[in-house]
Protein backbone atom coordinates (compact mmCIF):
# COMPACT_ATOMS: atom_id res chain seq x y z
CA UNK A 1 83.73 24.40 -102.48
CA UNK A 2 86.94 23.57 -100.72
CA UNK A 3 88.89 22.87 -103.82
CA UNK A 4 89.35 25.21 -107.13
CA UNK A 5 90.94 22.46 -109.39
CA UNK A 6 89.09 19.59 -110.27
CA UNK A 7 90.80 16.09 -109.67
CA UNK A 8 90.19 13.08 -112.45
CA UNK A 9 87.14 12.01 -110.27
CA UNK A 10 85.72 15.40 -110.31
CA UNK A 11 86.25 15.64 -114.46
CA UNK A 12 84.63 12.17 -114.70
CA UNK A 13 81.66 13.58 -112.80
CA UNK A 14 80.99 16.77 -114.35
CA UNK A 15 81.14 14.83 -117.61
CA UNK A 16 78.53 12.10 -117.19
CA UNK A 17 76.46 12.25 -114.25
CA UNK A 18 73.56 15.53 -114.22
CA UNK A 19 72.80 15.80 -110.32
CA UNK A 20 69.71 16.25 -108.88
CA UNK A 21 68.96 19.67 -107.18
CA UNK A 22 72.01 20.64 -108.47
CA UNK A 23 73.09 24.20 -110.45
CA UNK A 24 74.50 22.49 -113.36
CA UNK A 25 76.09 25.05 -115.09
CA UNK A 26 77.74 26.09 -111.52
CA UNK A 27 78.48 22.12 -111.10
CA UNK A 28 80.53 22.12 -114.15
CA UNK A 29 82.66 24.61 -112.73
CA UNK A 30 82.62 23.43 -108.60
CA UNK A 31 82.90 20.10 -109.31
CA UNK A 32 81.49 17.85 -106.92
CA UNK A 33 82.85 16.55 -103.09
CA UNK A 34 82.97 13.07 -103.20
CA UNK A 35 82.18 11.02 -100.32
CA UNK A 36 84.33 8.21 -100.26
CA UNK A 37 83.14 6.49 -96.84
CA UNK A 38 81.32 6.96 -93.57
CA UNK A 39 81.52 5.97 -89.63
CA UNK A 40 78.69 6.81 -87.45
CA UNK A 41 77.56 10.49 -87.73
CA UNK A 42 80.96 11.42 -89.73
CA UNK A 43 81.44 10.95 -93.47
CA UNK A 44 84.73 11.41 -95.39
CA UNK A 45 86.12 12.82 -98.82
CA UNK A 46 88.08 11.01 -101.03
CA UNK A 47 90.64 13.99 -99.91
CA UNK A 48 90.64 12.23 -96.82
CA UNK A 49 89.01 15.12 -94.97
CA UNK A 50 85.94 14.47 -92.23
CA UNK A 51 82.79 15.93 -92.09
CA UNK A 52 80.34 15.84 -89.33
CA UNK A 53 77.46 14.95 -91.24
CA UNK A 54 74.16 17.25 -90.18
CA UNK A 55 71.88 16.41 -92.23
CA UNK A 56 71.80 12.31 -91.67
CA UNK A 57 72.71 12.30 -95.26
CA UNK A 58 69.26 13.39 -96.77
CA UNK A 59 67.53 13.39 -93.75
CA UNK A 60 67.64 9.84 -93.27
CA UNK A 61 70.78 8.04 -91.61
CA UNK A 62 68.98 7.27 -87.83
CA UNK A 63 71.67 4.45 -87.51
CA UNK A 64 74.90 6.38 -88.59
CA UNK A 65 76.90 5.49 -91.41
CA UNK A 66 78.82 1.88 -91.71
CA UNK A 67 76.22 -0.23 -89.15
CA UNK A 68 77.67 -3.36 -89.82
CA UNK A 69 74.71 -5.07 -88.51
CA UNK A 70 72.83 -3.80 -91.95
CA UNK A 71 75.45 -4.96 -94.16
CA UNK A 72 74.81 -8.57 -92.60
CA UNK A 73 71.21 -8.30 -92.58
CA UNK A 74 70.98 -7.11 -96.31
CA UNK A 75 73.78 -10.14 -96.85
CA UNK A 76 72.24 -12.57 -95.31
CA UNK A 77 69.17 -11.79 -97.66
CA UNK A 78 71.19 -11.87 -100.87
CA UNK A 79 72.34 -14.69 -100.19
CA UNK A 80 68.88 -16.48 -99.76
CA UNK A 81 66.54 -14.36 -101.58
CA UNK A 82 67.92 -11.24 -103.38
CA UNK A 83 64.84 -10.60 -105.12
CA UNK A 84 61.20 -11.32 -105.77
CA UNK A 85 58.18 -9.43 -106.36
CA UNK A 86 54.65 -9.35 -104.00
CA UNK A 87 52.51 -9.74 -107.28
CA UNK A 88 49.51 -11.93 -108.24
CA UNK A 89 49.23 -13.68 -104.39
CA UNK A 90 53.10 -14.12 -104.18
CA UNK A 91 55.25 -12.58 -101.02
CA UNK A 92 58.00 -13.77 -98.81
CA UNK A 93 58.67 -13.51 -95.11
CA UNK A 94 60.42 -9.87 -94.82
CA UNK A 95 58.08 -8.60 -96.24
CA UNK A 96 55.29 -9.79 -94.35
CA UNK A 97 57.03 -9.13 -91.05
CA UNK A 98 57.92 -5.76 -91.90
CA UNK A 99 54.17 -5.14 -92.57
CA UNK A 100 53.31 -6.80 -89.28
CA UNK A 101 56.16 -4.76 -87.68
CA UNK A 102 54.63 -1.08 -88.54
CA UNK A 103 51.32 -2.00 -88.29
CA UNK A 104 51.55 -2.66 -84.64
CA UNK A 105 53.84 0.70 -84.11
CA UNK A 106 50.41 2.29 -85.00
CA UNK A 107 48.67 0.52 -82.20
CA UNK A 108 45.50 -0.23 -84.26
CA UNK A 109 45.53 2.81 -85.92
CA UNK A 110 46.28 1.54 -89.32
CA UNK A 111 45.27 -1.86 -91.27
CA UNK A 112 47.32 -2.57 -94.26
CA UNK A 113 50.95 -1.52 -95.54
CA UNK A 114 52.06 -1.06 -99.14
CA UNK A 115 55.78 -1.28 -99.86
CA UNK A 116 57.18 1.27 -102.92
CA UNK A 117 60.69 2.18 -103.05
CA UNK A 118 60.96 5.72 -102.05
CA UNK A 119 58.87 8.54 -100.37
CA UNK A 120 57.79 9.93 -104.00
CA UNK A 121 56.53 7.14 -105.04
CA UNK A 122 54.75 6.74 -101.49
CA UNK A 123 52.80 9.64 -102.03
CA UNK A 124 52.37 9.19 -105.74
CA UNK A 125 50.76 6.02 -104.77
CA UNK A 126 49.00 7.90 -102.04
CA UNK A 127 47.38 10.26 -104.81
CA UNK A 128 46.06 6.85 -106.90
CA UNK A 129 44.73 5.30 -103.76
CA UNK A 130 42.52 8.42 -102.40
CA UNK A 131 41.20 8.63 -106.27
CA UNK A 132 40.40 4.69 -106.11
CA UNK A 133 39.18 4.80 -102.89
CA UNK A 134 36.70 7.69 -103.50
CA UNK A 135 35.68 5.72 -106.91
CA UNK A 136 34.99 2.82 -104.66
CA UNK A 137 32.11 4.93 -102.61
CA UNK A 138 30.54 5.84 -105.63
CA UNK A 139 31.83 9.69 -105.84
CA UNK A 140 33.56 10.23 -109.22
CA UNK A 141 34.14 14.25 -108.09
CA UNK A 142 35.84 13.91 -104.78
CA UNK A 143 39.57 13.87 -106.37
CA UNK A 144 40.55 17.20 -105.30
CA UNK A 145 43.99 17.18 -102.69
CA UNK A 146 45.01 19.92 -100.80
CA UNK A 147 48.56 20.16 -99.92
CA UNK A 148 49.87 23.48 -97.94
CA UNK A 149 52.85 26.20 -99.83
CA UNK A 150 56.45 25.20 -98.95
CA UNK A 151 55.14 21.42 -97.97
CA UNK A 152 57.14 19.18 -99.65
CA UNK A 153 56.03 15.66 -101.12
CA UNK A 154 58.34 13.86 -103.34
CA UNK A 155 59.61 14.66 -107.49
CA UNK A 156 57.05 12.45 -109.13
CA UNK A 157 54.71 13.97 -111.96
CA UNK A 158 52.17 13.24 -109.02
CA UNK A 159 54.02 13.70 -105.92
CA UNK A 160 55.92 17.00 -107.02
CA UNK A 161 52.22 18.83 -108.09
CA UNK A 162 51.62 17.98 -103.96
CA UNK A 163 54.71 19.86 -103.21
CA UNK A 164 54.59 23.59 -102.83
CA UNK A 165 57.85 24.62 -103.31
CA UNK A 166 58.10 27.00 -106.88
CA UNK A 167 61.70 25.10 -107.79
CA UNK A 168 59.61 22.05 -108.10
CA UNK A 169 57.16 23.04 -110.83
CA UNK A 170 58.96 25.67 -112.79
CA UNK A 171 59.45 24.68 -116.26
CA UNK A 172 58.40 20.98 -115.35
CA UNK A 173 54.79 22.66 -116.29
CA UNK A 174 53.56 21.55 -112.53
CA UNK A 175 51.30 21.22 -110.91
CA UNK A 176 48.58 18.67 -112.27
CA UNK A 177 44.82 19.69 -112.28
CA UNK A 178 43.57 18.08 -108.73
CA UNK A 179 45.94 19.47 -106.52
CA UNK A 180 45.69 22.44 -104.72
CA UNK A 181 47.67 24.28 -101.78
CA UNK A 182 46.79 26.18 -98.66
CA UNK A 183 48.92 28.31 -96.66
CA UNK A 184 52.49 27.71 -95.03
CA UNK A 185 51.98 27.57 -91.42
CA UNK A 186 55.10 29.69 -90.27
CA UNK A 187 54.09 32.02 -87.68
CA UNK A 188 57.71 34.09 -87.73
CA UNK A 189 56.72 34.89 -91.26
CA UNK A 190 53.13 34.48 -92.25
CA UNK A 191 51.95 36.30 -88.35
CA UNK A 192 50.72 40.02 -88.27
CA UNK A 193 52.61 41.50 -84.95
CA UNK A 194 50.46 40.69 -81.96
CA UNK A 195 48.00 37.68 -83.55
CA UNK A 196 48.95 34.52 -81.21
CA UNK A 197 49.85 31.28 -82.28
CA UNK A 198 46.75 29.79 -81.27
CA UNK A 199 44.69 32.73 -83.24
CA UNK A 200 46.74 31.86 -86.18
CA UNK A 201 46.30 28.28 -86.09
CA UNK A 202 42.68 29.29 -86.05
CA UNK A 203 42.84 31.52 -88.93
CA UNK A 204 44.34 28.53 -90.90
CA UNK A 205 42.06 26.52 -90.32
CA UNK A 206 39.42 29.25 -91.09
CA UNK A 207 41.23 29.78 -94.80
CA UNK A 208 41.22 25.99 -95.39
CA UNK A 209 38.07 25.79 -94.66
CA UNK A 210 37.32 28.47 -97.14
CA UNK A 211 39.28 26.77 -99.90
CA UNK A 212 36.98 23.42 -99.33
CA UNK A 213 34.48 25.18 -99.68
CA UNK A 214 35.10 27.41 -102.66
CA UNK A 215 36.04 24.31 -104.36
CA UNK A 216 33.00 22.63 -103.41
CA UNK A 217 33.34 19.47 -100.49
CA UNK A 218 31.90 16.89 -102.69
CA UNK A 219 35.27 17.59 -104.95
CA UNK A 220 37.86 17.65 -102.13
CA UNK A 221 39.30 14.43 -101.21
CA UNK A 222 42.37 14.90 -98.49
CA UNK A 223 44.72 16.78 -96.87
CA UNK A 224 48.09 15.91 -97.10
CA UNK A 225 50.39 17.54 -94.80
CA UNK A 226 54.19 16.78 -92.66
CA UNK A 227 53.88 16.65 -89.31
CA UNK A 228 56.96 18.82 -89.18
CA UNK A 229 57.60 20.78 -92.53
CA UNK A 230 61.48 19.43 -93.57
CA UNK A 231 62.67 20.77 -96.95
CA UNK A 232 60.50 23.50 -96.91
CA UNK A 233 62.26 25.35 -94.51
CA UNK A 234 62.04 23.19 -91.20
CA UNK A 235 58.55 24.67 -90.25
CA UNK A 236 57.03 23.38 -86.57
CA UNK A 237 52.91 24.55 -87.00
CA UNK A 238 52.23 26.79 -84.38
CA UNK A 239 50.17 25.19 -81.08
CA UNK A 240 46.65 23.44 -81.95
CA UNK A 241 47.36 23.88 -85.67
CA UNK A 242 46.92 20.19 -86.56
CA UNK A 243 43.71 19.70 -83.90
CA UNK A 244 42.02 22.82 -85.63
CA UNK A 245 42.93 21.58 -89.23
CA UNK A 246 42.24 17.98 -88.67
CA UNK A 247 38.55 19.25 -87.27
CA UNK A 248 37.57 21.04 -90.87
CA UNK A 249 38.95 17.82 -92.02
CA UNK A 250 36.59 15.60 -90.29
CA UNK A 251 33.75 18.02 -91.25
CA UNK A 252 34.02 17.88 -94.60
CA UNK A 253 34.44 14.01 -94.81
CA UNK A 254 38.27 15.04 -96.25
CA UNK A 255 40.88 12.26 -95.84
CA UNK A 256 43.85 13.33 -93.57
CA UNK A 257 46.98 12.04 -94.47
CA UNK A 258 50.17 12.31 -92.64
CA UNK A 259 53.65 12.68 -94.55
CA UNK A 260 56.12 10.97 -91.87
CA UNK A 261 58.67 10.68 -94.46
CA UNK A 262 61.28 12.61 -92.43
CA UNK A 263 59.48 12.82 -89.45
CA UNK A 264 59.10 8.84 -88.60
CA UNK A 265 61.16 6.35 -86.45
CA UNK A 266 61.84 8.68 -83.72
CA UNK A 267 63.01 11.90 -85.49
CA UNK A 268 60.99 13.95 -82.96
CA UNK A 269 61.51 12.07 -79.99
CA UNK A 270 58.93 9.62 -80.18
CA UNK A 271 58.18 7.49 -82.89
CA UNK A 272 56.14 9.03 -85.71
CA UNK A 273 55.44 13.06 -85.55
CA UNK A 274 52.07 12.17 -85.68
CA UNK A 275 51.93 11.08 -81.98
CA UNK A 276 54.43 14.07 -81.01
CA UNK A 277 51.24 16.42 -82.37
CA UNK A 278 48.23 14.80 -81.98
CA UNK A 279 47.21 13.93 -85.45
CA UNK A 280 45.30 11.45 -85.96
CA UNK A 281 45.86 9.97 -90.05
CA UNK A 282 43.59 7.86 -92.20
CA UNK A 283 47.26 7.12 -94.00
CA UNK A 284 50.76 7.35 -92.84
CA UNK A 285 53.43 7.72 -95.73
CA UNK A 286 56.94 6.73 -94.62
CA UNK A 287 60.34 5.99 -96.02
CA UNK A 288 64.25 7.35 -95.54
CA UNK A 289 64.81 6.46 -91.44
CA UNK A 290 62.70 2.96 -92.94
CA UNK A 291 66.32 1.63 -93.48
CA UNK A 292 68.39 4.79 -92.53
CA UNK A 293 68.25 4.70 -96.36
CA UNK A 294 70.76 1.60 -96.50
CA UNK A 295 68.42 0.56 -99.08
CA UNK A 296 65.77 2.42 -101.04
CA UNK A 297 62.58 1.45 -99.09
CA UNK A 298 58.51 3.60 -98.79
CA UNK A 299 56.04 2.39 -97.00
CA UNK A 300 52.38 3.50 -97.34
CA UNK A 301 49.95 2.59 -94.00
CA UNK A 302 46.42 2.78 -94.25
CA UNK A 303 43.34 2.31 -91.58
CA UNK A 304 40.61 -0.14 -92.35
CA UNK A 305 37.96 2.80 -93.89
CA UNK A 306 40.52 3.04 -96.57
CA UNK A 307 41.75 -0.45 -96.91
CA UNK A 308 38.25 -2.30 -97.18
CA UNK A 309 36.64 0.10 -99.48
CA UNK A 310 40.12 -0.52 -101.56
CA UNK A 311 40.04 -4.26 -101.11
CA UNK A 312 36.64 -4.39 -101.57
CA UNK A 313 36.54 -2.41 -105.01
CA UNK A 314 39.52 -4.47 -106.19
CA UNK A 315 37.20 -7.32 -105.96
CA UNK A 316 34.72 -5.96 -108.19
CA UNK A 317 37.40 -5.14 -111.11
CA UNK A 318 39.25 -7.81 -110.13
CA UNK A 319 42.41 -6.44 -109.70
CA UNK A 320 44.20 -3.79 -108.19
CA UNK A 321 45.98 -2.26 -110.46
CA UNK A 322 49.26 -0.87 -109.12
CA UNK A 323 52.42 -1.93 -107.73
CA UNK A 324 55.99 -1.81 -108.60
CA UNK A 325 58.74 -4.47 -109.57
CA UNK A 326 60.42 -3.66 -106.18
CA UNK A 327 57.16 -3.42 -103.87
CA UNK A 328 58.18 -4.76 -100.59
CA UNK A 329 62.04 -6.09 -102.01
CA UNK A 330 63.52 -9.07 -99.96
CA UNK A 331 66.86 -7.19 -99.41
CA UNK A 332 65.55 -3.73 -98.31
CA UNK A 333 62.59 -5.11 -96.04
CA UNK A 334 65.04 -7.51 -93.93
CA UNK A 335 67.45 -4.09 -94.11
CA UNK A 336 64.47 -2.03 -92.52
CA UNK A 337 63.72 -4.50 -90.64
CA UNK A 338 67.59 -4.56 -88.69
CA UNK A 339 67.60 -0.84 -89.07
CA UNK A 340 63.94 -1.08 -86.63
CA UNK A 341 65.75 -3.44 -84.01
CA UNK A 342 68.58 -1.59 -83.89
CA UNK A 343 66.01 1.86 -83.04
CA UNK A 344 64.37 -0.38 -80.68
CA UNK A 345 67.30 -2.17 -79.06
CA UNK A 346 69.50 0.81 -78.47
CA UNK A 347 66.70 3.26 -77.20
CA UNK A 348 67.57 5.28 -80.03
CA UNK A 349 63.74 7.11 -79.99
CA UNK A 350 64.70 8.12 -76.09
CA UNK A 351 67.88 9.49 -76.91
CA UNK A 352 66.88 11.21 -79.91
CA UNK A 353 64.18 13.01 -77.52
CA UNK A 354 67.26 13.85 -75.11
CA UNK A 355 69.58 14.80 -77.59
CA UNK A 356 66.92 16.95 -79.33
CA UNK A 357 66.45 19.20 -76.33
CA UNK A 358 70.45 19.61 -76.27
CA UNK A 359 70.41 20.53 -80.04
CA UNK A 360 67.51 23.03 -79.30
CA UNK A 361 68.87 24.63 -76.43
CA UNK A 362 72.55 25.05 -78.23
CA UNK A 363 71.02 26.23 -81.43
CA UNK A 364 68.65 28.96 -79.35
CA UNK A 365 71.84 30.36 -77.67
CA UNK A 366 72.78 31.47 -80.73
CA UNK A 367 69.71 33.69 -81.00
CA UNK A 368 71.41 36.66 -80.25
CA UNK A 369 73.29 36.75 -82.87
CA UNK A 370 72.90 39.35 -85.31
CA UNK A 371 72.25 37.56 -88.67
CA UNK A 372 69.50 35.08 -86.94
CA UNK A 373 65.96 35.69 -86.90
CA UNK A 374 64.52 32.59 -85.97
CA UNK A 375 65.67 29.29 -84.35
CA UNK A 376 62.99 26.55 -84.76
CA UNK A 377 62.54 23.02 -84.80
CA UNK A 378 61.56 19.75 -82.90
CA UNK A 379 63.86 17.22 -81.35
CA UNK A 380 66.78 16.32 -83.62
CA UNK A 381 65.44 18.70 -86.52
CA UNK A 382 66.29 22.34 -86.52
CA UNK A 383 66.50 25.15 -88.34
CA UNK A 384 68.26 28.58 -88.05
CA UNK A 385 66.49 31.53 -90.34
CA UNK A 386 68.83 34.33 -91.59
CA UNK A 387 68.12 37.61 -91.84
CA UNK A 388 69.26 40.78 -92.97
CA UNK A 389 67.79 42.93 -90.29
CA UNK A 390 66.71 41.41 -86.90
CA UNK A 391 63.88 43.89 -86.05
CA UNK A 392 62.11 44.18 -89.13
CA UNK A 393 62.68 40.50 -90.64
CA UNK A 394 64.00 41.75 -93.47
CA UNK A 395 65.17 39.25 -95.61
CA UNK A 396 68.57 39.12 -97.66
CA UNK A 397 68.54 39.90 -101.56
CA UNK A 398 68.84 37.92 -103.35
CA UNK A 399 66.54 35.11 -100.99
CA UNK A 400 68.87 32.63 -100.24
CA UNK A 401 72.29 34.47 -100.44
CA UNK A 402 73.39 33.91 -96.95
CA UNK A 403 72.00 30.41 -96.66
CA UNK A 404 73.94 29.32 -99.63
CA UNK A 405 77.43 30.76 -98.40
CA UNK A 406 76.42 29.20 -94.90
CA UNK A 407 75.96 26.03 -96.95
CA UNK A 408 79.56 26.46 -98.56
CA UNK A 409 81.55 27.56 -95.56
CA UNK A 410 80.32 25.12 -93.41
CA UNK A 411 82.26 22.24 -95.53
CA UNK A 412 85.46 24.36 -94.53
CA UNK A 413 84.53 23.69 -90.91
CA UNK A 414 83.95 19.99 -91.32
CA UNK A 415 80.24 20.21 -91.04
CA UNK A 416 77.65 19.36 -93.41
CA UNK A 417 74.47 21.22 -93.03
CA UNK A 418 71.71 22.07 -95.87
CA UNK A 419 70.55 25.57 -97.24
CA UNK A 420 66.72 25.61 -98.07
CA UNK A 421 66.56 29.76 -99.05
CA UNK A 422 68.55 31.13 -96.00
CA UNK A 423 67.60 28.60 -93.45
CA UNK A 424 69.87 26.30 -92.61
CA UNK A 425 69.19 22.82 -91.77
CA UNK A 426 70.12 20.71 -89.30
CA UNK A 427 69.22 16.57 -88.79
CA UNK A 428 71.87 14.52 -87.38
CA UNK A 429 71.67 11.19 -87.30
CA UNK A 430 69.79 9.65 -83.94
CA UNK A 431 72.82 8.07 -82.35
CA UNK A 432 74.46 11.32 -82.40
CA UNK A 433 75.99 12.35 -78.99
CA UNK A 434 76.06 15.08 -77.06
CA UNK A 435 79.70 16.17 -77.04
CA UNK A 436 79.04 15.94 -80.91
CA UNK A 437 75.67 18.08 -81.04
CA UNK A 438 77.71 20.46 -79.19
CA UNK A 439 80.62 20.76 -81.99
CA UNK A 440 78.02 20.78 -84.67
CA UNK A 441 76.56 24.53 -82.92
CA UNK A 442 80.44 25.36 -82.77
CA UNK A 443 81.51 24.69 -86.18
CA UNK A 444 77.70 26.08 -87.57
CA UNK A 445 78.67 29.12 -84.82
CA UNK A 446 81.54 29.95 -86.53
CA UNK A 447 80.38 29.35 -90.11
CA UNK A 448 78.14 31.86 -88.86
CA UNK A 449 80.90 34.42 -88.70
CA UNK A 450 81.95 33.69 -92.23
CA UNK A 451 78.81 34.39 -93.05
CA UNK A 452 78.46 38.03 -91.30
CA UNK A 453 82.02 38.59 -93.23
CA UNK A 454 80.50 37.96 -96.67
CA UNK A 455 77.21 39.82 -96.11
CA UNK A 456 79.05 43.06 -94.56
């Protein structure tokens, strides 16, 4: 942290607020930064001080910070309807044309939308559909999901048992029965010397296939995977990965389901990862670039296999029984709904794409460097793996000792960036520029050195 005495703000914070993913006992000490206000991919402190915001916030800002166009959009809405629910036959026109709107982005591919409020509760939701649907065909045992280590789903009960990260189940006594996990795709780290990516892709689908059926096919209901792992450690699958796992998949009569939470509206250059890898989902989960997370929006898209045997089952009980208070809210579907226009309008998917090969190309010049093993990543998401020693891979000890300090001395360089172990993270938001990605590698470039100074 940039300052060692905590202001009244600070104080007030430590006191009352416990922060998610946060060290509390370390945050009682550090005290927080707090972001007073933002203009397009900068935010600032309420020290006054500017940061070049890497991360799009959480991942999520496509549009930049202060779009006045949302703040008029989400107006506009309060002003005529700030809220109603999509209950027992009711709805209301943002709603409906946000539906409309991402069902033709998939071009036929998917049917039906559900609104929720965030990506966790997407893919909780995702986990109650798959077990209704398969209840529907008449096969009580087909519950089983398979999610892969290091993928990362959401917090739910639900959602955080899909996750395979171990700072997401310990001492939350996670995961639930049902869900199980197959291997990280990383090739850098998971790759004997020599074995192609192509072979390894192979073997992954080999060991998945073993898991289903170990397990037993009639008891394995999906596969739930990102199309580019983010929080995980920004993890691109090596080539043919997602043809190969998709095939076992299709074999095995195992839903495939696509977690575009960080990956949609244009992240990797075109407009969900899905069509950047060739998968080919029965549902789409998405959320955070929805609204550039003006407003707390999830959306989950399904294709007509699962949306008639849903619909159809509903009939028979005669309900279906989910939905929240704020499923498909007034205010954050006309937001998303701006947010889309303004993607559209200002060829932001394009320039993501061309800005993404700058960021790439910047970020692999620093590959020489002695502290970086691996730069990886996929149009405007990257990420930078440190390592102790170059030729071996050898990672630092304690894991995630460098990354942290890289997280730290980055905020004394104006630069916001995220730690996940000692990766660091980069996802600016889509309008960023390319005289900007170019100061975000120079101020990461010489948190870098920082970095080699506290490791020596």
């Amino acid at each position: 942290m940039l300052m060692t005495t905590l202001n009244d703000t600070q104080l007030r914070d430590v006191q009352y607020q416990l922060h998610p993913y946060t060290n509390a006992v370390v945050h009682q000490r550090t005290g927080p930064i707090v972001i007073e206000r933002g203009e397009g991919v900068y935010v600032y402190d309420d020290q006054g001080r500017r940061y070049l915001e890497g991360m799009a916030g959480l991942w999520s800002v496509a549009v930049g910070f202060g779009e006045q166009r949302l703040v008029e959009a989400a107006t506009r809405q309060l002003q005529k309807l700030p809220y109603y629910h999509t209950f027992t036959h009711k709805s209301h026109a943002p709603a409906i044309e946000l539906a409309e709107r991402l069902i033709g982005y998939t071009e036929g591919r998917m049917a039906k939308a559900f609104f929720t409020n965030s990506g966790s509760e997407a893919n909780d939701t995702v986990i109650k559909l798959v077990w209704y649907y398969n209840n529907a065909l008449g096969r009580p045992d087909k519950k089983k999901i398979i999610a892969r280590q290091r993928g990362y789903h959401g917090v739910t009960v639900a959602s955080a048992s899909l996750t395979g990260l171990a700072g997401n189940h310990k001492d939350f006594d996670l995961p639930l029965p049902r869900m199980l996990h197959t291997a990280c795709p990383h090739h850098y780290r998971n790759a004997p010397p020599g074995e192609s990516e192509e072979d390894y892709a192979t073997r992954l689908a080999a060991e998945l296939e073993a898991l289903i059926l170990r397990e037993g096919p009639d008891t394995i209901a999906a596969f739930i995977g990102e199309p580019v792992m983010g929080a995980g450690g920004v993890i691109v699958p090596p080539r043919t990965y997602w043809q190969k796992i998709q095939a076992v998949c299709r074999k095995y009569d195992v839903l495939v389901i696509a977690d575009e939470v960080i990956t949609g509206f244009g992240r990797l250059g075109q407009r969900f990862g899905s069509d950047v890898l060739g998968i080919e989902p029965d549902i789409m989960v998405l959320s955070k670039q929805i609204t550039s997370s003006y407003q707390p929006l999830g959306a989950v898209l399904m294709n007509a296999k699962v949306t008639d045997a849903v619909a159809a089952h509903s009939g028979q009980l005669g309900t279906f029984g989910h939905g929240y208070t704020a499923s498909g809210h007034p205010v954050a579907t006309a937001v998303a709904l701006e947010n889309l226009n303004i993607i559209d309008e200002r060829g932001l998917i394009e320039h993501a794409a061309e800005m993404g090969e700058l960021l790439q190309q910047e970020l692999r010049a620093l590959a020489d460097h002695p502290l970086v093993g691996e730069v990886r990543g996929l149009g405007l998401i990257a990420g930078v793996e440190l390592v102790a020693d170059k030729a071996s891979r050898r990672p630092f000890d304690p894991l995630g000792k460098a990354g942290a300090h890289a997280y730290e001395r980055a905020h004394a360089h104006g630069l916001i960036v995220r730690g996940i172990q000692d990766t660091v993270a980069f996802c600016p938001p889509l309008i960023i520029e390319a005289a900007q990605v170019r100061d975000m590698v120079q101020r990461f470039a010489a948190t870098l050195e920082d970095v080699s100074a506290f490791v020596a």
